[in-house]
Protein backbone atom coordinates (compact mmCIF):
# COMPACT_ATOMS: atom_id res chain seq x y z
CA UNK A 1 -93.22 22.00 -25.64
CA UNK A 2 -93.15 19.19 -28.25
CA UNK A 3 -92.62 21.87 -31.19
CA UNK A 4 -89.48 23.01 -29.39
CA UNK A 5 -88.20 19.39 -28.85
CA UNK A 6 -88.93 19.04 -32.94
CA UNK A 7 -86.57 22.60 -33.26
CA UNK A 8 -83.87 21.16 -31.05
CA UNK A 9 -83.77 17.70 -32.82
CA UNK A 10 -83.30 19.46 -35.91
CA UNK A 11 -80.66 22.06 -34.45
CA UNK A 12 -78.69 18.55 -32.87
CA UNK A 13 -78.80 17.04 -36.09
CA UNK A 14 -78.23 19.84 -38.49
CA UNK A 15 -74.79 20.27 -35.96
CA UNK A 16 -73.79 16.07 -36.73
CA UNK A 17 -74.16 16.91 -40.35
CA UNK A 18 -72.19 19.70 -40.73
CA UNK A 19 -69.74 18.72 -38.22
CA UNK A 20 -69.40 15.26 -40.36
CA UNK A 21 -68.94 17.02 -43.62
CA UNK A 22 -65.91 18.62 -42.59
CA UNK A 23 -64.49 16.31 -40.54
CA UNK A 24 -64.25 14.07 -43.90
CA UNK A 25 -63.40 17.11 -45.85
CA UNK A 26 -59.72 16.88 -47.07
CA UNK A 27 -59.35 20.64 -45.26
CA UNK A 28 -59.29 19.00 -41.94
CA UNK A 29 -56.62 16.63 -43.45
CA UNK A 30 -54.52 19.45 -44.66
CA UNK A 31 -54.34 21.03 -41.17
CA UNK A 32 -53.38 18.22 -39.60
CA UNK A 33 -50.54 17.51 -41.54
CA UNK A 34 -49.63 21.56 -41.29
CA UNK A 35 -49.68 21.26 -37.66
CA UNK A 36 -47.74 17.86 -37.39
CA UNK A 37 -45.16 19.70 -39.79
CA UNK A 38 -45.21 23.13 -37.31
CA UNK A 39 -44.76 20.98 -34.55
CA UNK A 40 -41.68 19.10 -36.06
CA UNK A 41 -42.97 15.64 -36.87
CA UNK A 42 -44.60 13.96 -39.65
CA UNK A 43 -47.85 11.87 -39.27
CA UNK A 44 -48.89 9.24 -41.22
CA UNK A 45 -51.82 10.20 -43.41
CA UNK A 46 -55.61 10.15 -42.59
CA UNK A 47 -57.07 6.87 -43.87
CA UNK A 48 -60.13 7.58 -46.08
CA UNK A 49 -62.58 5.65 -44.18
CA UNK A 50 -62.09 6.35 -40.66
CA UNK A 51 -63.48 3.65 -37.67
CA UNK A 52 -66.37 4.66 -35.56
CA UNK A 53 -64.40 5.31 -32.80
CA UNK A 54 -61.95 7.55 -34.36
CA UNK A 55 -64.59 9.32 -36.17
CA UNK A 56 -66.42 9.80 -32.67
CA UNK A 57 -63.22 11.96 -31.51
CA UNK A 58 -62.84 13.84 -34.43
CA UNK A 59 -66.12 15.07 -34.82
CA UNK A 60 -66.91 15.99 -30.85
CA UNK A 61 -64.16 19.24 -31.22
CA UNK A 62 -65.39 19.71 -34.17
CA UNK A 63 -69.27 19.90 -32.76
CA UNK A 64 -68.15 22.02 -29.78
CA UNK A 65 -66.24 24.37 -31.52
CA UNK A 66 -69.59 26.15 -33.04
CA UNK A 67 -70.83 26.67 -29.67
CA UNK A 68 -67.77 27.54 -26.71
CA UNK A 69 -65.52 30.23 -26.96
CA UNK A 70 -62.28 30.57 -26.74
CA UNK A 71 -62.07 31.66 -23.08
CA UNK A 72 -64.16 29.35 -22.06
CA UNK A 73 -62.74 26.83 -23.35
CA UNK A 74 -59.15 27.64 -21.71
CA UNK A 75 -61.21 27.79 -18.22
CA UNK A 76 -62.38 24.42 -18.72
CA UNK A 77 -58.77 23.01 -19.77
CA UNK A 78 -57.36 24.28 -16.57
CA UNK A 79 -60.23 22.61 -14.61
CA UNK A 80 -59.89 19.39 -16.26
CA UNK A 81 -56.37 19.43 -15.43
CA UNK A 82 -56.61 19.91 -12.09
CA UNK A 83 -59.32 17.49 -11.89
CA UNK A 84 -56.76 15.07 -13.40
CA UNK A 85 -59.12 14.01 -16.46
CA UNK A 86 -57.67 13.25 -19.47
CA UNK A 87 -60.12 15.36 -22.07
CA UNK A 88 -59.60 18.35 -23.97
CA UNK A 89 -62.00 20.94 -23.54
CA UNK A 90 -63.42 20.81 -26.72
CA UNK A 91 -64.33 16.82 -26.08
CA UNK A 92 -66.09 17.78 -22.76
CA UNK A 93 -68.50 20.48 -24.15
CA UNK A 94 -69.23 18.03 -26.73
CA UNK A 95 -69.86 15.33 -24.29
CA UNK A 96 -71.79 17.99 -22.30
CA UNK A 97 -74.14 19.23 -25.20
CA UNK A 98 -74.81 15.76 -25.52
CA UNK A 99 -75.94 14.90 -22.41
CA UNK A 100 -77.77 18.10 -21.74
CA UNK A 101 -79.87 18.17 -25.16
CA UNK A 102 -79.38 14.65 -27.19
CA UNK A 103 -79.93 12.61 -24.19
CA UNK A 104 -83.34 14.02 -23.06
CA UNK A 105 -84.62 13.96 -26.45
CA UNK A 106 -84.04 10.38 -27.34
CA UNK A 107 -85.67 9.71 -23.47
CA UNK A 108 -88.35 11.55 -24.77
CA UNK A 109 -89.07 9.51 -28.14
CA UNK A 110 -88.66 6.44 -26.05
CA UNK A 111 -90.34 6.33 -23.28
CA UNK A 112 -92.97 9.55 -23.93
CA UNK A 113 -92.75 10.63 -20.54
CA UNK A 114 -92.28 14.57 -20.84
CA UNK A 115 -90.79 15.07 -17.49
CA UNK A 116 -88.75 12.29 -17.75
CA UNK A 117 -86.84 14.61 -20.65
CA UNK A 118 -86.68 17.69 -18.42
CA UNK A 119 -85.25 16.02 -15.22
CA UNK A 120 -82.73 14.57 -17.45
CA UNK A 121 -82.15 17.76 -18.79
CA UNK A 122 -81.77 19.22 -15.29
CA UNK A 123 -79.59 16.41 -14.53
CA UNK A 124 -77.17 17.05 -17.75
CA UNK A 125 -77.03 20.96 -16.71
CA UNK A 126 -75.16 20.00 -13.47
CA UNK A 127 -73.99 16.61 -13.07
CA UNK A 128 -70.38 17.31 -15.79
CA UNK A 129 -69.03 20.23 -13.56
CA UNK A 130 -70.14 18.54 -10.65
CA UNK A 131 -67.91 14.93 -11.78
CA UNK A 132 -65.39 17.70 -12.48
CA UNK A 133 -65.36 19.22 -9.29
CA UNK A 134 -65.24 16.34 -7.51
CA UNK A 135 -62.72 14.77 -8.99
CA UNK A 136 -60.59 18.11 -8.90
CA UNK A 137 -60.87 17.79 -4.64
CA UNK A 138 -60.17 14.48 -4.59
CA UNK A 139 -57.00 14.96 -6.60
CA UNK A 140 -55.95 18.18 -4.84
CA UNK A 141 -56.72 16.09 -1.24
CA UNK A 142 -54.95 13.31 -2.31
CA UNK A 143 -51.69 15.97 -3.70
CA UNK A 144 -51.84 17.54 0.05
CA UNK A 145 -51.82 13.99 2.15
CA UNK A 146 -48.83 13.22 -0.11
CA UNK A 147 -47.16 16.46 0.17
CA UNK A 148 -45.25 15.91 3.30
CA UNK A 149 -43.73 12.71 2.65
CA UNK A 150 -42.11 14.56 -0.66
CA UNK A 151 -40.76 17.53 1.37
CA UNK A 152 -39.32 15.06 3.63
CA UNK A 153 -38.01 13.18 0.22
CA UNK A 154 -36.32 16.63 -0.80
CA UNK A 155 -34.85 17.42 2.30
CA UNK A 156 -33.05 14.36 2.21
CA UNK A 157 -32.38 14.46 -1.01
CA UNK A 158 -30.99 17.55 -0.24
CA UNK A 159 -28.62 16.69 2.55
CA UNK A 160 -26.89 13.86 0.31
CA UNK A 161 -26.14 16.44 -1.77
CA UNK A 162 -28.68 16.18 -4.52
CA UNK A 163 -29.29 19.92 -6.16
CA UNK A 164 -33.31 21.37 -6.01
CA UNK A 165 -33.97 19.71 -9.42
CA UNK A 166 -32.57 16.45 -8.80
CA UNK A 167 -33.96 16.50 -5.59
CA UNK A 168 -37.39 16.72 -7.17
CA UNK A 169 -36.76 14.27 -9.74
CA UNK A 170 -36.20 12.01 -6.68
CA UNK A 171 -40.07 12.80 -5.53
CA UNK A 172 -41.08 12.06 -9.16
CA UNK A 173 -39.58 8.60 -9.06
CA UNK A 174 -40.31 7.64 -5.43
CA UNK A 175 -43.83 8.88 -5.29
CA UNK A 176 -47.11 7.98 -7.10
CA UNK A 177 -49.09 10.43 -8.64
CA UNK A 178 -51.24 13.25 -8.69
CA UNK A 179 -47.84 14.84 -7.33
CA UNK A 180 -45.46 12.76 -9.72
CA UNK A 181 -46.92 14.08 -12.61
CA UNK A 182 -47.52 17.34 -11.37
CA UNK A 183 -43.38 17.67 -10.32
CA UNK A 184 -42.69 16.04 -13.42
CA UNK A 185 -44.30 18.86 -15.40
CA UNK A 186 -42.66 21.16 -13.43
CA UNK A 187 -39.55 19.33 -14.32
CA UNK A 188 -40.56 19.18 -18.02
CA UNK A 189 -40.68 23.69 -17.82
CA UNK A 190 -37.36 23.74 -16.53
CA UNK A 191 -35.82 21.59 -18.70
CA UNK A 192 -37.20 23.84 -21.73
CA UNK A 193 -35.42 26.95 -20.20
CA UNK A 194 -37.74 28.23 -17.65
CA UNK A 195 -36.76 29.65 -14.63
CA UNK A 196 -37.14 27.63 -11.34
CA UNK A 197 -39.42 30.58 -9.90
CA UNK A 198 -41.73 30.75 -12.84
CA UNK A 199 -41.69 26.77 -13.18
CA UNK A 200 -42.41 26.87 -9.47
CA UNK A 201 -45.27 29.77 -10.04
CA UNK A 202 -46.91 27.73 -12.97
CA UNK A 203 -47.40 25.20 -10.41
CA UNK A 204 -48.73 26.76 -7.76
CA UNK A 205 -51.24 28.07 -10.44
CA UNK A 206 -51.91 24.43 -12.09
CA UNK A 207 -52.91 23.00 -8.51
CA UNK A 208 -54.22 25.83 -6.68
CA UNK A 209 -53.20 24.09 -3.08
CA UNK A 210 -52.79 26.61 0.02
CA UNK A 211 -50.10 23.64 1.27
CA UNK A 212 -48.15 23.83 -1.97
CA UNK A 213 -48.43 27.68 -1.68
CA UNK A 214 -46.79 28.01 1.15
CA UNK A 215 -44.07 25.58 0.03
CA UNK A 216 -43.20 27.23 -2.98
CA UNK A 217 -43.23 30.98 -1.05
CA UNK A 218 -40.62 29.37 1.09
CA UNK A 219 -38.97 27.84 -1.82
CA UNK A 220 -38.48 30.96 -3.64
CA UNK A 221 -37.34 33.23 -0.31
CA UNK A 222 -34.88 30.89 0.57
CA UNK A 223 -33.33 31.41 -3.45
CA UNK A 224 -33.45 34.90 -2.93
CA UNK A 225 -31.76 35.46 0.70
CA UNK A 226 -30.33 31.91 1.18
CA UNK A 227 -30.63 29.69 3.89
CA UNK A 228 -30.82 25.88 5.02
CA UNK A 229 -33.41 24.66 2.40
CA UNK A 230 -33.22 21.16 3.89
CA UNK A 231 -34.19 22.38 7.33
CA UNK A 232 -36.88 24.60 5.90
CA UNK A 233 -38.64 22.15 3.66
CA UNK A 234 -38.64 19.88 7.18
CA UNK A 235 -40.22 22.81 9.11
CA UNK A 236 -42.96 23.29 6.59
CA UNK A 237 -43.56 19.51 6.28
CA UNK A 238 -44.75 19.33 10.21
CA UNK A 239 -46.65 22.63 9.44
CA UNK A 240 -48.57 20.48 6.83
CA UNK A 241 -49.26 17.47 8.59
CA UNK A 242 -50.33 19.26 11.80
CA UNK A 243 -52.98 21.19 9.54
CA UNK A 244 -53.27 17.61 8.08
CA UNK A 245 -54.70 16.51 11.47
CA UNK A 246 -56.50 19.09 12.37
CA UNK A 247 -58.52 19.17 9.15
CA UNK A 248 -59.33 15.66 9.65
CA UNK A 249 -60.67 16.53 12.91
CA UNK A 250 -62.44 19.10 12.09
CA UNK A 251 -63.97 17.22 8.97
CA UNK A 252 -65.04 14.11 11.64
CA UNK A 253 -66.91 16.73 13.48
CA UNK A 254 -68.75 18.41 11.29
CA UNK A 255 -69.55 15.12 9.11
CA UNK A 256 -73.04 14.96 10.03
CA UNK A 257 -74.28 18.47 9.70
CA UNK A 258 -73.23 18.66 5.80
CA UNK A 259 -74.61 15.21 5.94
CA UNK A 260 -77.61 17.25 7.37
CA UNK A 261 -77.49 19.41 4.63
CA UNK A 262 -77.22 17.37 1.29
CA UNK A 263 -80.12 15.78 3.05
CA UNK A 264 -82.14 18.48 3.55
CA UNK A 265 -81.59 19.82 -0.39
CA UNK A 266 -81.98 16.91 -2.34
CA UNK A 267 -84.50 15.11 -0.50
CA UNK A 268 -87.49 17.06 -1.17
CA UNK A 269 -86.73 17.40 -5.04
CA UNK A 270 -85.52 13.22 -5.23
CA UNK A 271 -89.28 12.58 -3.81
CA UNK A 272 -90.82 14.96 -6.51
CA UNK A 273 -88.51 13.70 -9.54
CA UNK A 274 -89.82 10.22 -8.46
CA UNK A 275 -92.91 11.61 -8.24
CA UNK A 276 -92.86 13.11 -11.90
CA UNK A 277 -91.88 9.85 -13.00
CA UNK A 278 -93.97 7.26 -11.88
CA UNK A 279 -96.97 8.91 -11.25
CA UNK A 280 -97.08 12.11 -13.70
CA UNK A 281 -100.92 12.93 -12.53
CA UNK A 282 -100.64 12.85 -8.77
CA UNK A 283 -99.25 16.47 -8.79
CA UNK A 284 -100.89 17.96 -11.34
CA UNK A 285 -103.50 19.75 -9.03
CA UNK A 286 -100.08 21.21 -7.25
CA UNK A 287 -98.63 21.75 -10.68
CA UNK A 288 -101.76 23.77 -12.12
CA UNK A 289 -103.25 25.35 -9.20
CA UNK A 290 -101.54 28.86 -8.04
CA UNK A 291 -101.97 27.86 -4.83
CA UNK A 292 -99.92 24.70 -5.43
CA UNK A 293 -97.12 26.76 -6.68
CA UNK A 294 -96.87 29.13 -4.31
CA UNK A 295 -96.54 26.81 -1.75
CA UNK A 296 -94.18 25.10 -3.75
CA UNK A 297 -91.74 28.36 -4.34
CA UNK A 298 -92.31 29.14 -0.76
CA UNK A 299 -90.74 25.78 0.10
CA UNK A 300 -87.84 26.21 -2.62
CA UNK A 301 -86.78 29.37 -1.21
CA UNK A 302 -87.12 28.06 2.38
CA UNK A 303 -84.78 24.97 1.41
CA UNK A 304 -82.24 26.69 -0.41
CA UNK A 305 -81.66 29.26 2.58
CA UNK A 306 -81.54 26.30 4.65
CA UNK A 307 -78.65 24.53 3.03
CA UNK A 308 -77.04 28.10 2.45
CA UNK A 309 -77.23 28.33 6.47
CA UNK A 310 -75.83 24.55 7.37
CA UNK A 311 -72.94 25.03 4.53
CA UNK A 312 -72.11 28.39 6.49
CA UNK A 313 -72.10 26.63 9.44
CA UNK A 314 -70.22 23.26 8.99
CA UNK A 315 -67.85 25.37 6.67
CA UNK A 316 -64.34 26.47 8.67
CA UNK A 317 -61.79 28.38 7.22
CA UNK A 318 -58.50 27.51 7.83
């Protein structure tokens, strides 16, 4: 174990280095200045010594590039921009690869405490996508509650004679975001020459909402066999909030059996993490003994079908 902490110390630091050299290579200079010319503007040149900080955003692309692909990385864009984070993709697998390998190595050379490393390893492996995932429902929640009041916004708009864009524009202005920025994007595609229906379509795909789905399949239908729009963005709006309400019932009520759950899943391994860290020698016997880890397995699979079975339960589709 401690000769494969040695190889992944090296492998970390071998990455800085070469990552460094060509971040202060005059190639990485040249590019920039070829992409600021492609894309029309002209940036002042890259100072020779560069502050920590600067240098620290620089080289985290640079360090993720040698290990994420290219699909990968355009996943993890469109998650962070749901989520409403304001990283590149590149920046987070950096920041990732840091937590999940630097991170338990220097807890390792500090403290000496083996399974100290690993939890924080473990930890690393899942607590990024799950900061991005919960900041991607909290953004898309708080997009829904404000979804009503902006069809309500556009209908009026609407019926002082505003046209669709303007009316939008009006939402933009009125309302805070996630939805401002997400209409003003949409805003931003038409203005460059994209249709309203594939400006409309890009945003049901940048948000992923089932509320804004429906909004936008109205939307479109009404532009292609006309109709009252103002009337029909007011129909869908009370569609929305009574869903609205009855999610938040149904949330109230089920509250305490995924309460239940979480419980159930992470208290057993919190107790043995804890365990592992104070006291490294009061389950070794468990640890070493086949006995010991059969009863342990036995009790993993038992707790994940457990959660699995609450989740099903307390889970209602809408």
């Amino acid at each position: 174990m401690e000769l494969l902490l040695y190889v992944l110390v090296a492998i970390t630091f071998s990455t800085v280095f070469y990552a460094l050299t060509n971040t202060i290579s005059g190639r990485s200079s040249y590019q920039d200045r070829l992409k600021s010319l492609a894309g029309g503007h002209m940036e002042e040149p890259r100072s020779k010594q560069l502050p920590f900080g600067k240098l620290l955003l620089v080289l985290l692309p640079k360090m993720s590039r040698l290990f994420a692909s290219r699909s990968f990385l355009n996943r993890t864009q469109a998650q962070l921009i749901r989520s409403g984070i304001p990283l590149r993709a590149e920046e987070y697998v950096a920041m990732c690869i840091g937590i999940i390998i630097v991170l338990p190595i220097l807890l390792k050379v500090l403290t000496g405490n083996l399974w100290l490393a690993i939890i924080a390893a473990i930890f690393g492996a899942f607590f990024p996508s799950l900061y991005v995932n919960h900041h991607k429902e909290a953004r898309l929640q708080a997009l829904n509650q404000q979804l009503g009041d902006a069809l309500i916004i556009m209908a009026n708009a609407l019926r002082a004679g505003f046209g669709f864009q303007q009316a939008m524009d009006t939402v933009r202005r009125e309302l805070p975001p996630p939805i401002a920025v997400e209409f003003a994007w949409t805003l931003r595609e038409m203005s460059l020459g994209f249709s309203t229906e594939a400006a409309l379509m890009n945003l049901s795909e940048r948000v992923q909402s089932e509320d804004l789905d429906m909004v936008i399949t109205g939307i479109i239908i009404q532009r292609q066999v006309g109709g009252n729009l103002a009337q029909i963005l007011e129909n869908i709006a009370g569609t929305i909030r009574e869903r609205a309400r009855i999610k938040k019932e149904v949330k109230v009520l089920t509250a305490q059996g995924k309460l239940s759950g979480i419980l159930i899943g992470l208290l057993p391994l919190l107790l043995i993490a804890a365990m592992l860290v104070l006291n490294p020698g009061y389950l070794n016997n468990m640890l070493h003994d086949p006995r010991g880890l059969t009863i342990l397995g036995v009790a993993g699979v038992m707790e994940v079908f457990g959660f699995i079975i609450i989740r099903r339960i307390t889970n209602i589709d809408f």
